[in-house]
Protein backbone atom coordinates (compact mmCIF):
# COMPACT_ATOMS: atom_id res chain seq x y z
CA UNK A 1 42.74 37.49 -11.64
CA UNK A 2 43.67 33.83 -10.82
CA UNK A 3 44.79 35.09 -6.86
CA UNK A 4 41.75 37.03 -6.38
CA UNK A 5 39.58 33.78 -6.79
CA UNK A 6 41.80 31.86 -4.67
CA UNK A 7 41.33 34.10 -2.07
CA UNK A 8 37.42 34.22 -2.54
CA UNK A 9 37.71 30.08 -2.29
CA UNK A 10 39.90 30.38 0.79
CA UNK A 11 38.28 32.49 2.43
CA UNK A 12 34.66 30.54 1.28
CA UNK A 13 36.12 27.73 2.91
CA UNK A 14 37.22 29.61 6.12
CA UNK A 15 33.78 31.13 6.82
CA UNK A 16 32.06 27.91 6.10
CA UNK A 17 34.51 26.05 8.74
CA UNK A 18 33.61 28.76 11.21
CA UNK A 19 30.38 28.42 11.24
CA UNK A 20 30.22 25.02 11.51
CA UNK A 21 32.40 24.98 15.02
CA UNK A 22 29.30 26.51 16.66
CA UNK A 23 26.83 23.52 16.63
CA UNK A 24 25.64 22.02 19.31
CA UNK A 25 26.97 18.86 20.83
CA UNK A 26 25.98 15.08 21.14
CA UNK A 27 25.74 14.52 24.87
CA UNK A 28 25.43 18.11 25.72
CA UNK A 29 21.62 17.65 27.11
CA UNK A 30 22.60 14.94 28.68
CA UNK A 31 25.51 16.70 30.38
CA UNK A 32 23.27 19.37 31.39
CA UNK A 33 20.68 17.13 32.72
CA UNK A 34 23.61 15.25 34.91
CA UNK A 35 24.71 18.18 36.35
CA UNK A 36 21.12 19.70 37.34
CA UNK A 37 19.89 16.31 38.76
CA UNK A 38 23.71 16.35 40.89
CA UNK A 39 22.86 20.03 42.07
CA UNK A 40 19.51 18.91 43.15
CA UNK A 41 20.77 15.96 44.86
CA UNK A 42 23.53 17.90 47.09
CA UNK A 43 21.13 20.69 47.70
CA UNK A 44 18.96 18.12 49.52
CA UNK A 45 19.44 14.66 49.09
CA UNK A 46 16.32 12.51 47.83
CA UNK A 47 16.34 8.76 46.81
CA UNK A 48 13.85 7.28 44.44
CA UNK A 49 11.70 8.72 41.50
CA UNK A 50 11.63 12.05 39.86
CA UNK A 51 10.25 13.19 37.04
CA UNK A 52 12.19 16.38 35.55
CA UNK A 53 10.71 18.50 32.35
CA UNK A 54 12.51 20.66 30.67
CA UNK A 55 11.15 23.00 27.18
CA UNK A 56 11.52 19.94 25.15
CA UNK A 57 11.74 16.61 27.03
CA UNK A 58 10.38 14.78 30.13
CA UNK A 59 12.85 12.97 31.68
CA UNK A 60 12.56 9.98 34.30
CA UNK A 61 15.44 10.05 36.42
CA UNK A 62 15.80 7.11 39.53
CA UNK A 63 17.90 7.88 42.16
CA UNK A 64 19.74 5.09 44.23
CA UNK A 65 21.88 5.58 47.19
CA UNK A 66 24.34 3.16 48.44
CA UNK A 67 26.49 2.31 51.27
CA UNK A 68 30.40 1.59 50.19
CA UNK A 69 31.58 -0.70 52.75
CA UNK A 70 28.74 -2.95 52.03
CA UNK A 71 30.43 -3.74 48.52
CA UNK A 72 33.54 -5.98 47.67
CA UNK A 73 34.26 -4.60 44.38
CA UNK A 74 32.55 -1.82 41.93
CA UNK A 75 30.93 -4.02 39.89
CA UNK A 76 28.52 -5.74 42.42
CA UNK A 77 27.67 -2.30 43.76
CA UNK A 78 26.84 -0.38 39.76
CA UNK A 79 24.62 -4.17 39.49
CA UNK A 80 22.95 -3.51 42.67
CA UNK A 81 22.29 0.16 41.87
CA UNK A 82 21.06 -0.65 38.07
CA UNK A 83 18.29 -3.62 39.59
CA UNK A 84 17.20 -1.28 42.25
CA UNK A 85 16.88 1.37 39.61
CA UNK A 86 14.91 -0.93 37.69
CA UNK A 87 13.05 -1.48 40.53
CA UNK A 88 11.89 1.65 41.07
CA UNK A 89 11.00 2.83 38.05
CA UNK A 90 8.96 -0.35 37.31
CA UNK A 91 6.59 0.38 40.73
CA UNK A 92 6.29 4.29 39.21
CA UNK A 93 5.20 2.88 36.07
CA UNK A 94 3.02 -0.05 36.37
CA UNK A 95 2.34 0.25 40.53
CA UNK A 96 2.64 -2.31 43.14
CA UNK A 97 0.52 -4.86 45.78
CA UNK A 98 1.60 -4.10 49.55
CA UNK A 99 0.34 -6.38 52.01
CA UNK A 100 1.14 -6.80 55.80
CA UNK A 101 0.77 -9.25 58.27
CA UNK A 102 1.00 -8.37 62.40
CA UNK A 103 1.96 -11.58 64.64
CA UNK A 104 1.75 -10.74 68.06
CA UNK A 105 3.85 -13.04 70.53
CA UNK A 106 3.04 -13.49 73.84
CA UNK A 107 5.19 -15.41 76.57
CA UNK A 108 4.87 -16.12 79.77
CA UNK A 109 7.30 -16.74 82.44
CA UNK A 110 6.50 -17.76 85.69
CA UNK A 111 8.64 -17.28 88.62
CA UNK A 112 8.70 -18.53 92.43
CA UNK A 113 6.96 -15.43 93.76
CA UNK A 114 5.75 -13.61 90.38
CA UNK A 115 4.68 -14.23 86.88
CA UNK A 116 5.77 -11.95 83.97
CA UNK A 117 4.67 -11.59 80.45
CA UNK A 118 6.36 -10.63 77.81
CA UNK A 119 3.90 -9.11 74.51
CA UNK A 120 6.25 -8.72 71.40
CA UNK A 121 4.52 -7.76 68.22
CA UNK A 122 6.50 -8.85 64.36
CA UNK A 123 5.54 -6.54 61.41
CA UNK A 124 5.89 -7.94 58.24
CA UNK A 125 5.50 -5.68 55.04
CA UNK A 126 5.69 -7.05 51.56
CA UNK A 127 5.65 -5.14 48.44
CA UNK A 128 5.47 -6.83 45.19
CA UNK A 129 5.10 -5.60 41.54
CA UNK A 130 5.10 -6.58 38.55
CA UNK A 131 6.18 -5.45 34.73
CA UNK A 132 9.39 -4.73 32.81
CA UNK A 133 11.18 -1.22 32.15
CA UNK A 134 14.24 -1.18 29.63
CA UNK A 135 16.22 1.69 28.57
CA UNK A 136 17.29 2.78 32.40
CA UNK A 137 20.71 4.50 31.31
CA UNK A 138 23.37 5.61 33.80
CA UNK A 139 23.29 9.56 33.73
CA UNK A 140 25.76 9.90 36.39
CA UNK A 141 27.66 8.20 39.27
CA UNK A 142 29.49 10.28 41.75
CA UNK A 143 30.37 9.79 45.44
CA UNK A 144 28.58 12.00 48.45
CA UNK A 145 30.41 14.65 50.16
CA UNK A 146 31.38 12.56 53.23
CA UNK A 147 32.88 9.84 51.23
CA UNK A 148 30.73 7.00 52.31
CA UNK A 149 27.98 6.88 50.02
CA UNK A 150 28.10 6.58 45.88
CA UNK A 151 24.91 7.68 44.64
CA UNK A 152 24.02 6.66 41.05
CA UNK A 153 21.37 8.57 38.95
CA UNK A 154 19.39 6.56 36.08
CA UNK A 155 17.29 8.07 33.28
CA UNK A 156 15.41 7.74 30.74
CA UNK A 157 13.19 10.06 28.32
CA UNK A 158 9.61 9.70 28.94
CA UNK A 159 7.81 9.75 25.45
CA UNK A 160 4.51 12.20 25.36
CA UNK A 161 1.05 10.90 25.29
């Protein structure tokens, strides 16, 4: 009598363990969400904001783009990446002021036989904006195909209205 209910506590114990290896894990939507954002990417790349939805979340992802050799160590270039991430996702959410100014420049240079004149036109275009975002995370970090490039994707879950 005493083996048969250690058995039945054993084998209690067992099935409870088992079941319990199933659930679900911590970053596993986030690993998901990495690797459909990378897919996107390399099946046609695309800087800047995206939106992605999914049956349960809406997700704001930024998507930045930079040039290696431009970069004396890996920590100025994830810096870079994280303001212009920032950046980006602050103009999405709260919009920004462009304004341009044309200066046309005309010279003249007169010669012994003939006078020439030389029109050259400066565009300047400013965009400002202006507002905070927090909670940018890192989703993912990975370098492009041709090795030049290390293109960072920033998220963050978008709460419903």
């Amino acid at each position: 009598m005493f083996i048969n209910i250690r058995s039945i506590i054993i084998g209690v114990i067992l099935i409870c363990s088992i079941q319990n290896s199933y659930s679900q894990g911590f970053n596993e939507d986030k690993t998901s969400l990495a690797n459909f954002v990378k897919r996107m990417y390399n099946s046609a790349p695309f800087e800047g904001v995206k939106v992605i939805v999914d049956y349960d979340h809406n997700y704001l992802t930024s998507v930045i783009s930079l040039e290696k050799a431009k970069y004396s160590n890996p920590s100025t270039m994830n810096r870079v990446a994280q303001v212009k991430a920032r950046q980006q996702a602050n103009t999405f959410f709260n919009g920004s002021s462009i304004s341009s100014d044309l200066v046309i420049k005309t010279t003249e240079t007169k010669g012994s036989t003939k006078t020439s004149t030389v029109i050259e036109m400066i565009e300047s275009i400013k965009e400002s904006s202006m507002g905070f975002v927090q909670g940018m995370e890192l989703l993912i970090n990975f370098e492009t195909d041709e090795g030049g490039r290390m293109v960072f994707i920033y998220y963050r879950e978008m709460k419903e209205k």
